[in-house]
PDB file of N, CA and C in Angstrom:
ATOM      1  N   UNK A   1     -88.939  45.286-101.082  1.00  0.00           N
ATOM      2  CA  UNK A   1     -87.971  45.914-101.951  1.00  0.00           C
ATOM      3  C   UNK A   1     -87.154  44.816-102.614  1.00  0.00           C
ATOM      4  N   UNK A   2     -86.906  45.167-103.773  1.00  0.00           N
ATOM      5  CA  UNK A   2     -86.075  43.842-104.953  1.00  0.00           C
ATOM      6  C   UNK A   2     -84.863  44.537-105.164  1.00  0.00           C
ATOM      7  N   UNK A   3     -83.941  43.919-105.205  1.00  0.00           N
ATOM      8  CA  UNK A   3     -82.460  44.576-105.628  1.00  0.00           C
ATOM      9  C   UNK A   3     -81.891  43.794-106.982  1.00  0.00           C
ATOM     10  N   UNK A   4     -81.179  43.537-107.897  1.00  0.00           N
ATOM     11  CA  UNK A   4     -80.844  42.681-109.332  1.00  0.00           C
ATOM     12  C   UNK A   4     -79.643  43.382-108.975  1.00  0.00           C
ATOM     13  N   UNK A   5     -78.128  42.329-108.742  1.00  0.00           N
ATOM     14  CA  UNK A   5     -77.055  42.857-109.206  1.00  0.00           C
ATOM     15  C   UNK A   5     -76.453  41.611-109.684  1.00  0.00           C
ATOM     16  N   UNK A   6     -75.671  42.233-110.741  1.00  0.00           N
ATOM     17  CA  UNK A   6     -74.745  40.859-111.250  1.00  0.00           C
ATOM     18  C   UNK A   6     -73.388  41.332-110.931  1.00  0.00           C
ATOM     19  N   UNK A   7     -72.952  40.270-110.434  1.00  0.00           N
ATOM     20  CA  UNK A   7     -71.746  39.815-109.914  1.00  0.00           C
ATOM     21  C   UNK A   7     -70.578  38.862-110.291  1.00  0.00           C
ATOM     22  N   UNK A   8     -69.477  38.815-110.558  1.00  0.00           N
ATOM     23  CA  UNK A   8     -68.615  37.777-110.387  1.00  0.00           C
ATOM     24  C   UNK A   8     -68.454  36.968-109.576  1.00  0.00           C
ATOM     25  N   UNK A   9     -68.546  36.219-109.422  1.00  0.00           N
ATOM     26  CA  UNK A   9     -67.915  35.124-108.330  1.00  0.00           C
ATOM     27  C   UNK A   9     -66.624  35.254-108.412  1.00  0.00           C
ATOM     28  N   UNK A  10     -65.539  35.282-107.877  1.00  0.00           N
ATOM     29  CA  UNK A  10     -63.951  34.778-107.944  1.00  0.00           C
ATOM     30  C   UNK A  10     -64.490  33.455-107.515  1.00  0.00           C
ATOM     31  N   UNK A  11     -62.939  32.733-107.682  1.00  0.00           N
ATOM     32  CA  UNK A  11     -62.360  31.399-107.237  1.00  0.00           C
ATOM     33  C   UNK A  11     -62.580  31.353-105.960  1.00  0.00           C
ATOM     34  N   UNK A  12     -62.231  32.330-105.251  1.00  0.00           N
ATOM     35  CA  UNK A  12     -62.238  32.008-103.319  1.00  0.00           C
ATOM     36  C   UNK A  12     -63.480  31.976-102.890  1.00  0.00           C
ATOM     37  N   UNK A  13     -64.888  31.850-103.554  1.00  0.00           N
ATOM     38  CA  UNK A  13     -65.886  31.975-103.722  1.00  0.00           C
ATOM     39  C   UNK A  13     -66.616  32.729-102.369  1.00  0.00           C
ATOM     40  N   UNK A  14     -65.783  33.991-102.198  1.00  0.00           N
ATOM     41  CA  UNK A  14     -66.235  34.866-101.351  1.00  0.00           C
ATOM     42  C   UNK A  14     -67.004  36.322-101.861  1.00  0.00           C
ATOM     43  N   UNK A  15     -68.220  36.833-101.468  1.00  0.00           N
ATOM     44  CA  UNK A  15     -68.650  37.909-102.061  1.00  0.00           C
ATOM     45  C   UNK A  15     -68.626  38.875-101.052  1.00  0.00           C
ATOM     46  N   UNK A  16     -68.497  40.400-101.203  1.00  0.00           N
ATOM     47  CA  UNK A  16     -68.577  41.268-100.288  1.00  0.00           C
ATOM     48  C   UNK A  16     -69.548  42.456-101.793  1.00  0.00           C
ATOM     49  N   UNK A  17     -70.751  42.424-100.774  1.00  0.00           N
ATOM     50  CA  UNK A  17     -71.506  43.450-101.426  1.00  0.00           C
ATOM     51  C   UNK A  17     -71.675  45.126-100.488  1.00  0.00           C
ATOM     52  N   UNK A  18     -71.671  45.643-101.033  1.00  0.00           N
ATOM     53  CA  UNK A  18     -72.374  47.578-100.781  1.00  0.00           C
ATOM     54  C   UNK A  18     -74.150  47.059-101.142  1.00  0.00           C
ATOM     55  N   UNK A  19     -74.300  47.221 -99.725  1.00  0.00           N
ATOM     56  CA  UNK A  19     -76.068  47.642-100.045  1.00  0.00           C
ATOM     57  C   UNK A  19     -76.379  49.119 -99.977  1.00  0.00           C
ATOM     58  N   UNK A  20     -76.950  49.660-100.505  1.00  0.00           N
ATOM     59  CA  UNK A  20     -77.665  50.907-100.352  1.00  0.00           C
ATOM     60  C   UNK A  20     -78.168  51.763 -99.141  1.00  0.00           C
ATOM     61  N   UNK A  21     -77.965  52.439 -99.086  1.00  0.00           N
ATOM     62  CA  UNK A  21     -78.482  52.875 -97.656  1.00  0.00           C
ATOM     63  C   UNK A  21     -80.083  53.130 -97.609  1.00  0.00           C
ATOM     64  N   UNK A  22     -80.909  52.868 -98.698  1.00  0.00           N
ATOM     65  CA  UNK A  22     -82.351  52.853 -98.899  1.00  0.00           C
ATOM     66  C   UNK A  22     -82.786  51.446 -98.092  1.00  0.00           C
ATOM     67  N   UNK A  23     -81.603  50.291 -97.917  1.00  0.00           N
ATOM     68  CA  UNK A  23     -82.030  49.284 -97.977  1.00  0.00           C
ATOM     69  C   UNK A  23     -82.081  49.243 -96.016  1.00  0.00           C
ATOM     70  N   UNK A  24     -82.769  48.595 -95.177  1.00  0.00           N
ATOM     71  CA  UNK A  24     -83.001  48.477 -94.033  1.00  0.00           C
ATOM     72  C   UNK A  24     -82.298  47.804 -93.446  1.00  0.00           C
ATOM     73  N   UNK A  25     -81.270  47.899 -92.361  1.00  0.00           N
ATOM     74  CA  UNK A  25     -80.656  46.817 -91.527  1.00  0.00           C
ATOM     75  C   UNK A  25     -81.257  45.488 -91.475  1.00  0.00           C
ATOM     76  N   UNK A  26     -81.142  44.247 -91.450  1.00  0.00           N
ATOM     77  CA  UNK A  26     -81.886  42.686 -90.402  1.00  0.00           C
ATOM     78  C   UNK A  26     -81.662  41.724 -91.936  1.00  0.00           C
ATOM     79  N   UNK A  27     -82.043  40.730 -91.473  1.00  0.00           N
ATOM     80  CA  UNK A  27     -82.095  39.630 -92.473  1.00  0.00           C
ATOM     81  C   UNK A  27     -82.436  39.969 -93.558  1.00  0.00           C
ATOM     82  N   UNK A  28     -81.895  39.953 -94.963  1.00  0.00           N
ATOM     83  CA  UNK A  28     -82.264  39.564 -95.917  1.00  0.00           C
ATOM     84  C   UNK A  28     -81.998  37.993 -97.009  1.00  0.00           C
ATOM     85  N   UNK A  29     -82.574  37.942 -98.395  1.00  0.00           N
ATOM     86  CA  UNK A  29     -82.969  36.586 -98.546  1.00  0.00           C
ATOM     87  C   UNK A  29     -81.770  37.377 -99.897  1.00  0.00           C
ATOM     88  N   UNK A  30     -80.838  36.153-100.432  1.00  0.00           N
ATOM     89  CA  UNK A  30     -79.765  36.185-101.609  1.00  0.00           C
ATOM     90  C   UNK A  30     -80.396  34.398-102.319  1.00  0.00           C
ATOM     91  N   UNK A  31     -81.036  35.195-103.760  1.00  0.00           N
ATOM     92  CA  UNK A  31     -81.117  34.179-104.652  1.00  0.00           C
ATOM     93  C   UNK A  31     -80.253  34.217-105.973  1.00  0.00           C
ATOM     94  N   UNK A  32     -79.558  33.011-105.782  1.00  0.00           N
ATOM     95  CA  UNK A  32     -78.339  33.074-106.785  1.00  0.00           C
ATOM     96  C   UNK A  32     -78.890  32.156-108.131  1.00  0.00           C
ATOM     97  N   UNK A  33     -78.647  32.868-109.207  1.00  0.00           N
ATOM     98  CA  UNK A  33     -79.105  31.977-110.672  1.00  0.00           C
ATOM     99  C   UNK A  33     -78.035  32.166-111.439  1.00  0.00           C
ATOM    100  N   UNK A  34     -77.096  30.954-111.509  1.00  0.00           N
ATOM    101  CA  UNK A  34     -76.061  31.371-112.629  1.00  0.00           C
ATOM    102  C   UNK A  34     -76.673  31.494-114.462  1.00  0.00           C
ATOM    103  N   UNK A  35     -75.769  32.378-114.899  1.00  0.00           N
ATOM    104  CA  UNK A  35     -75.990  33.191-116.494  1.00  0.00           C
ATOM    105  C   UNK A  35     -75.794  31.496-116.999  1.00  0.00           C
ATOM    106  N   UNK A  36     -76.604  31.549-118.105  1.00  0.00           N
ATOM    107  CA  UNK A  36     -76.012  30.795-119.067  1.00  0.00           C
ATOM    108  C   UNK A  36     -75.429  31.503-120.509  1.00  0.00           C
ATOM    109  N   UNK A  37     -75.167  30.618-121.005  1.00  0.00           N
ATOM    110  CA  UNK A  37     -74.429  31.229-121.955  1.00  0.00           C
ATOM    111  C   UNK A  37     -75.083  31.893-123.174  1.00  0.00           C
ATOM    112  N   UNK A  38     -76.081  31.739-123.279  1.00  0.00           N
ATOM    113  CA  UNK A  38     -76.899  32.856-123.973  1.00  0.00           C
ATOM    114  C   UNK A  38     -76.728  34.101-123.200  1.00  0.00           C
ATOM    115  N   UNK A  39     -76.771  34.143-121.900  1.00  0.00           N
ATOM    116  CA  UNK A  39     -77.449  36.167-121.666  1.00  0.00           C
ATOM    117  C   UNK A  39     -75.587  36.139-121.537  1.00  0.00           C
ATOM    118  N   UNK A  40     -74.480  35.231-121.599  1.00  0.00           N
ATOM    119  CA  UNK A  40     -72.909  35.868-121.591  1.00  0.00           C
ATOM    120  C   UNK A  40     -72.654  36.710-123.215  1.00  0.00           C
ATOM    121  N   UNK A  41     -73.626  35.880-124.189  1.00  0.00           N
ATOM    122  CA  UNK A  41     -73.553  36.142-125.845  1.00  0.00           C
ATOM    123  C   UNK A  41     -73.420  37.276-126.500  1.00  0.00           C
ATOM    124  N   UNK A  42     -73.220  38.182-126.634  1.00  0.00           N
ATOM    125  CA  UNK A  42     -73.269  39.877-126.688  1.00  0.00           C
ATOM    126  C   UNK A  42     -72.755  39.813-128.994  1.00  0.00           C
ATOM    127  N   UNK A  43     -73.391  40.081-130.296  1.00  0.00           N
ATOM    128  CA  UNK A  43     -73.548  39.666-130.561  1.00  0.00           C
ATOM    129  C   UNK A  43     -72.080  40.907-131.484  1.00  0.00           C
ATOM    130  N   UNK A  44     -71.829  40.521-132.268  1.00  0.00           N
ATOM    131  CA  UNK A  44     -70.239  41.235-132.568  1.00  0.00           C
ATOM    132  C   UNK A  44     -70.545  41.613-134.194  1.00  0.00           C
ATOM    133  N   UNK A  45     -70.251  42.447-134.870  1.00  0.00           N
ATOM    134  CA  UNK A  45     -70.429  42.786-136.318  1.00  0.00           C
ATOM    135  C   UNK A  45     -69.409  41.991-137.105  1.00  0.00           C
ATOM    136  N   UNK A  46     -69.495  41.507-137.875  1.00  0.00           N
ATOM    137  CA  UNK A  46     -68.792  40.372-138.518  1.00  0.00           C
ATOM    138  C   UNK A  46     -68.459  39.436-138.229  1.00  0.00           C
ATOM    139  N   UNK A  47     -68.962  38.847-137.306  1.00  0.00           N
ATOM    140  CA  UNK A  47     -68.332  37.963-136.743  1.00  0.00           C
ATOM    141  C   UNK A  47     -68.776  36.253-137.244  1.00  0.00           C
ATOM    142  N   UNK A  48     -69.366  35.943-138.260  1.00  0.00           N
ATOM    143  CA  UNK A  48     -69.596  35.119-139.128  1.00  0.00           C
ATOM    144  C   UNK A  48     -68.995  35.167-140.598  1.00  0.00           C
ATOM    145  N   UNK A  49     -67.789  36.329-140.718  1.00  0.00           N
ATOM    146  CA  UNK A  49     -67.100  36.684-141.929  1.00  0.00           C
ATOM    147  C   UNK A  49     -66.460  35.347-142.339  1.00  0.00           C
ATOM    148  N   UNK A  50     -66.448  34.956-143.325  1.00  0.00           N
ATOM    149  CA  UNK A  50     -65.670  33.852-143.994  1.00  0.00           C
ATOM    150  C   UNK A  50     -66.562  32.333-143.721  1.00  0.00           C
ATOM    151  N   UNK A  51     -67.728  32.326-143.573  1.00  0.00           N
ATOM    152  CA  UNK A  51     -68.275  31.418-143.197  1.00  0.00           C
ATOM    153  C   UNK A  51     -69.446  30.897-144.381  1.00  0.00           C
ATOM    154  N   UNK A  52     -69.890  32.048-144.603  1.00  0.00           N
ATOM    155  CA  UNK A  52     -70.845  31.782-145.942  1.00  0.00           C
ATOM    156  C   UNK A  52     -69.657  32.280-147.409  1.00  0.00           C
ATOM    157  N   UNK A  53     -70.130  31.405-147.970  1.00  0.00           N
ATOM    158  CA  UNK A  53     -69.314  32.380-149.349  1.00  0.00           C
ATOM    159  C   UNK A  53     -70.955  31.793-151.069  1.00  0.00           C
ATOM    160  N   UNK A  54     -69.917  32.621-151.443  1.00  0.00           N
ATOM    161  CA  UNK A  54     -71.436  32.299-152.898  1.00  0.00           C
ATOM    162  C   UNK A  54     -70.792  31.965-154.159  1.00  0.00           C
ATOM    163  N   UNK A  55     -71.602  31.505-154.873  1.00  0.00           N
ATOM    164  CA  UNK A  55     -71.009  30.723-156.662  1.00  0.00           C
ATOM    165  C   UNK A  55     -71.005  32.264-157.405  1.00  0.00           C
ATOM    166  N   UNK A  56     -70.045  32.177-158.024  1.00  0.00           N
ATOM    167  CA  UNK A  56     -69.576  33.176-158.939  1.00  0.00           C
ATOM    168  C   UNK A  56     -70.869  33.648-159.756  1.00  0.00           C
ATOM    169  N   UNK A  57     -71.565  32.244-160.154  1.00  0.00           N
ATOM    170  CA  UNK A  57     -72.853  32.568-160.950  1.00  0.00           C
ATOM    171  C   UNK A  57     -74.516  32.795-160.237  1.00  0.00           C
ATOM    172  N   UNK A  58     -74.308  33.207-158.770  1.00  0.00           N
ATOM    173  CA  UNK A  58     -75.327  33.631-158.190  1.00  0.00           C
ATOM    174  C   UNK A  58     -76.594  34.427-158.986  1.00  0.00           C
ATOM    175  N   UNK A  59     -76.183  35.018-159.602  1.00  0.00           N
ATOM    176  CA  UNK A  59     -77.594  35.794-160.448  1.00  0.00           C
ATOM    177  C   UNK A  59     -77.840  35.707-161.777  1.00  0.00           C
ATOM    178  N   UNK A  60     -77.223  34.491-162.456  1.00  0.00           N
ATOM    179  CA  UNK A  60     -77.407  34.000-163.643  1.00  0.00           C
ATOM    180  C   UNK A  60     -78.831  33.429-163.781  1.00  0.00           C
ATOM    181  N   UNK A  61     -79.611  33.142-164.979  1.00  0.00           N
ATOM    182  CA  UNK A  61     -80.724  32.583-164.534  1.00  0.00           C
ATOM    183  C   UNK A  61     -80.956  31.276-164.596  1.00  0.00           C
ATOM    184  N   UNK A  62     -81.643  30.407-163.990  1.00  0.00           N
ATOM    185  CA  UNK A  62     -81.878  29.960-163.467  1.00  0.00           C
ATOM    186  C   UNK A  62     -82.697  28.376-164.585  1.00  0.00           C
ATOM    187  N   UNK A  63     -82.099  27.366-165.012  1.00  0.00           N
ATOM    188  CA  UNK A  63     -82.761  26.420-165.918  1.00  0.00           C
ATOM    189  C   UNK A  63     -84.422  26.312-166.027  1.00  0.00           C
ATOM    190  N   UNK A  64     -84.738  25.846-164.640  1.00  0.00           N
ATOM    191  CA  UNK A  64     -85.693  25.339-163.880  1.00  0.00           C
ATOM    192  C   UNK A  64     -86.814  26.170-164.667  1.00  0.00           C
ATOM    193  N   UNK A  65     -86.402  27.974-164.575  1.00  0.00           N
ATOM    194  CA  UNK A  65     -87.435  29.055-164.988  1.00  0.00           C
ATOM    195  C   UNK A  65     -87.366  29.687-166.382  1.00  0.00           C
ATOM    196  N   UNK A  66     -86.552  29.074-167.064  1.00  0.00           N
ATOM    197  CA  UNK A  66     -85.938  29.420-168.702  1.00  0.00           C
ATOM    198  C   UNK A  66     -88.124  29.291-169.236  1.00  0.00           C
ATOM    199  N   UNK A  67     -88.728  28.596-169.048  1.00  0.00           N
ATOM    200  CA  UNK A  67     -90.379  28.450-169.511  1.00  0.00           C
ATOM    201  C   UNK A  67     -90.575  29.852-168.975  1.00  0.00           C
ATOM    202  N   UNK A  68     -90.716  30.200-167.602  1.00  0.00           N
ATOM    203  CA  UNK A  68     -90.977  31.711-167.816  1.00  0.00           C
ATOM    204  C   UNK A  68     -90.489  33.050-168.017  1.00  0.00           C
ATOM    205  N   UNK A  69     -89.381  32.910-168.733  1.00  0.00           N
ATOM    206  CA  UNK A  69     -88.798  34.307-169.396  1.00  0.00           C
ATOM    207  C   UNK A  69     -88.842  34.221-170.073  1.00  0.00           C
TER     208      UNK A  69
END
């Protein structure tokens, strides 16, 4: 049986977990993988606002293609 819980650590770096009562009394095995900061990333709607901006003359045409129009 596999269990996945994510957890905080506090500072006092003490954990107290609730196992399930599915789960069997005796030894079990705790493998700890800290998050990096990608899976902390959660991704926000605007949140690149004011970062790009554009030339007034964005859809003017273009010198380069004046031969094909």
């Amino acid at each position: 049986m596999s269990i996945t819980q994510t957890v905080e650590v506090p500072a006092s770096r003490r954990l107290i977990l609730d196992v399930p009562c599915e789960v069997p009394a005796g030894p079990v095995v705790l493998t700890f993988t800290p998050a990096t900061a990608e899976q902390d990333k959660v991704p926000v709607f605007g949140c690149a606002k004011g970062q790009f901006s554009m030339m007034d003359d964005y859809d003017e045409s273009l010198e380069d293609f004046e031969d094909y129009m």
